[in-house]
Protein backbone atom coordinates (compact mmCIF):
# COMPACT_ATOMS: atom_id res chain seq x y z
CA UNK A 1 -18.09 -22.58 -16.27
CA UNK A 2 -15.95 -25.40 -14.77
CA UNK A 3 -17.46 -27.43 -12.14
CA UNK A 4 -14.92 -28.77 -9.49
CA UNK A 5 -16.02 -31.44 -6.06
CA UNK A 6 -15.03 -30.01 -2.66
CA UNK A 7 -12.31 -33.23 -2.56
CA UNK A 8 -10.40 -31.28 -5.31
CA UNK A 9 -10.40 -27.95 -4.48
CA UNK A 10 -8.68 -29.02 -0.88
CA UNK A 11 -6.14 -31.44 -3.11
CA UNK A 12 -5.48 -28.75 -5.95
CA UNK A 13 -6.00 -25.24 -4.81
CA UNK A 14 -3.03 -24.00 -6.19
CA UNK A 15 -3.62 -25.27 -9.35
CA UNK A 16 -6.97 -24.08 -9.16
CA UNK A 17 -6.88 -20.43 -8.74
CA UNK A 18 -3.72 -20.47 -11.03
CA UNK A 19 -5.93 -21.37 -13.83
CA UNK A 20 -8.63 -19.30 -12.08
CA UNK A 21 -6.78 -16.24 -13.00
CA UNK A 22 -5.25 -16.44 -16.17
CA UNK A 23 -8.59 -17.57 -17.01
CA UNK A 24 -11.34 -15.81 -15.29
CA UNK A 25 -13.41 -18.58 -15.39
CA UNK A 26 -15.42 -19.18 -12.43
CA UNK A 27 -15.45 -22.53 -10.84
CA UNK A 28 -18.49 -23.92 -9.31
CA UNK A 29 -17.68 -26.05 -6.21
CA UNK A 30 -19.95 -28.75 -5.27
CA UNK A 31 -20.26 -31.25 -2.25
CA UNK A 32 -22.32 -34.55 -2.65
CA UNK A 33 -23.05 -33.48 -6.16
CA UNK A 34 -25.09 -30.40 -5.34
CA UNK A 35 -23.51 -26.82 -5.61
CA UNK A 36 -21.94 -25.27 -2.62
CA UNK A 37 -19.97 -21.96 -3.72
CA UNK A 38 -18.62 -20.37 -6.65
CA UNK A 39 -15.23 -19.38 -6.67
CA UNK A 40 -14.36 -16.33 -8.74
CA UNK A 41 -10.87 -14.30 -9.26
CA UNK A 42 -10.87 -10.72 -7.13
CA UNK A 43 -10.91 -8.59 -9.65
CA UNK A 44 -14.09 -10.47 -10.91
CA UNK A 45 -15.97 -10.09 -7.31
CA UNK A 46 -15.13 -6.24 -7.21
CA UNK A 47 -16.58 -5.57 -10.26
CA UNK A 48 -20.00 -7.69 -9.42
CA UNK A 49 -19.83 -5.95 -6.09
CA UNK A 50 -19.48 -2.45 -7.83
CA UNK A 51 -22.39 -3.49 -10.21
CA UNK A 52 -24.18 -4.32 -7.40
CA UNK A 53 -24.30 -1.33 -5.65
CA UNK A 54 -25.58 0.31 -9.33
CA UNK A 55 -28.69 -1.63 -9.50
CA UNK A 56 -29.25 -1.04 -5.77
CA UNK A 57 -29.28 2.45 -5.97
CA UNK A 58 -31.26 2.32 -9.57
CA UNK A 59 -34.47 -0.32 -7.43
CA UNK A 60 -33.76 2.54 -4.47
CA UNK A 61 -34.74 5.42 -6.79
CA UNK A 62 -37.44 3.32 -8.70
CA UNK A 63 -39.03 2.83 -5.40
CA UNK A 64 -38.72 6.54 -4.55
CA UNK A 65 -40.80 7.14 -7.98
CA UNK A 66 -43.78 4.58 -7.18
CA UNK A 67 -43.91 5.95 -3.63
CA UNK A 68 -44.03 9.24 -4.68
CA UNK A 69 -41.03 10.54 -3.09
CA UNK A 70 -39.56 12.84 -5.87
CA UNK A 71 -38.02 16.72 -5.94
CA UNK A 72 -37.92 18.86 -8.45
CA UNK A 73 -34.62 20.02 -10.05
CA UNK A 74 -33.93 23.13 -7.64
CA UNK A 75 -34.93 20.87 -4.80
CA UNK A 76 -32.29 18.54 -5.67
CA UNK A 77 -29.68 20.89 -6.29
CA UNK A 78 -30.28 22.73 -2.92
CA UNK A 79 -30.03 19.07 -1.30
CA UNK A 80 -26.94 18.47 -3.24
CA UNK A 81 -25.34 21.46 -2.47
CA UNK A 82 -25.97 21.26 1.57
CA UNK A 83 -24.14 17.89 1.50
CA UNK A 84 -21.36 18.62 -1.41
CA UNK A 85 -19.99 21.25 1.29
């Protein structure tokens, strides 16, 4: 991962998402030598986003399982089917 100071991103952010995405290298931005933000390309930030939402909804239904709140099969479907329609 490249590392880049505030100072730099304000002098060269052209250059710096130009290389951003024909590389899809993140970029770590720091001020006074501690990290601030990362900066990664769109596509990148969807797909994190999208994987995001994945692992929610797996800790949601993990959850679900320790608190006992589970249906059986036909339950589900009937469920399903009400809000499918």
């Amino acid at each position: 991962m490249k590392t880049e100071i505030v100072t730099t991103l304000k002098r060269r952010a052209t250059h710096i998402l130009a290389d951003l995405r024909e590389t899809k290298e993140p970029v770590l931005i720091t001020e006074h030598g501690k990290p601030s933000a990362y900066l990664v390309d769109a596509e990148s930030f969807e797909l994190m986003q999208d994987r995001m939402k994945i692992l929610d909804g797996i800790a949601r239904g993990e959850r679900a399982i320790w608190e006992k709140r589970t249906l059986t099969q036909s339950q589900a479907k009937r469920r399903m089917k009400k809000w499918l329609e």
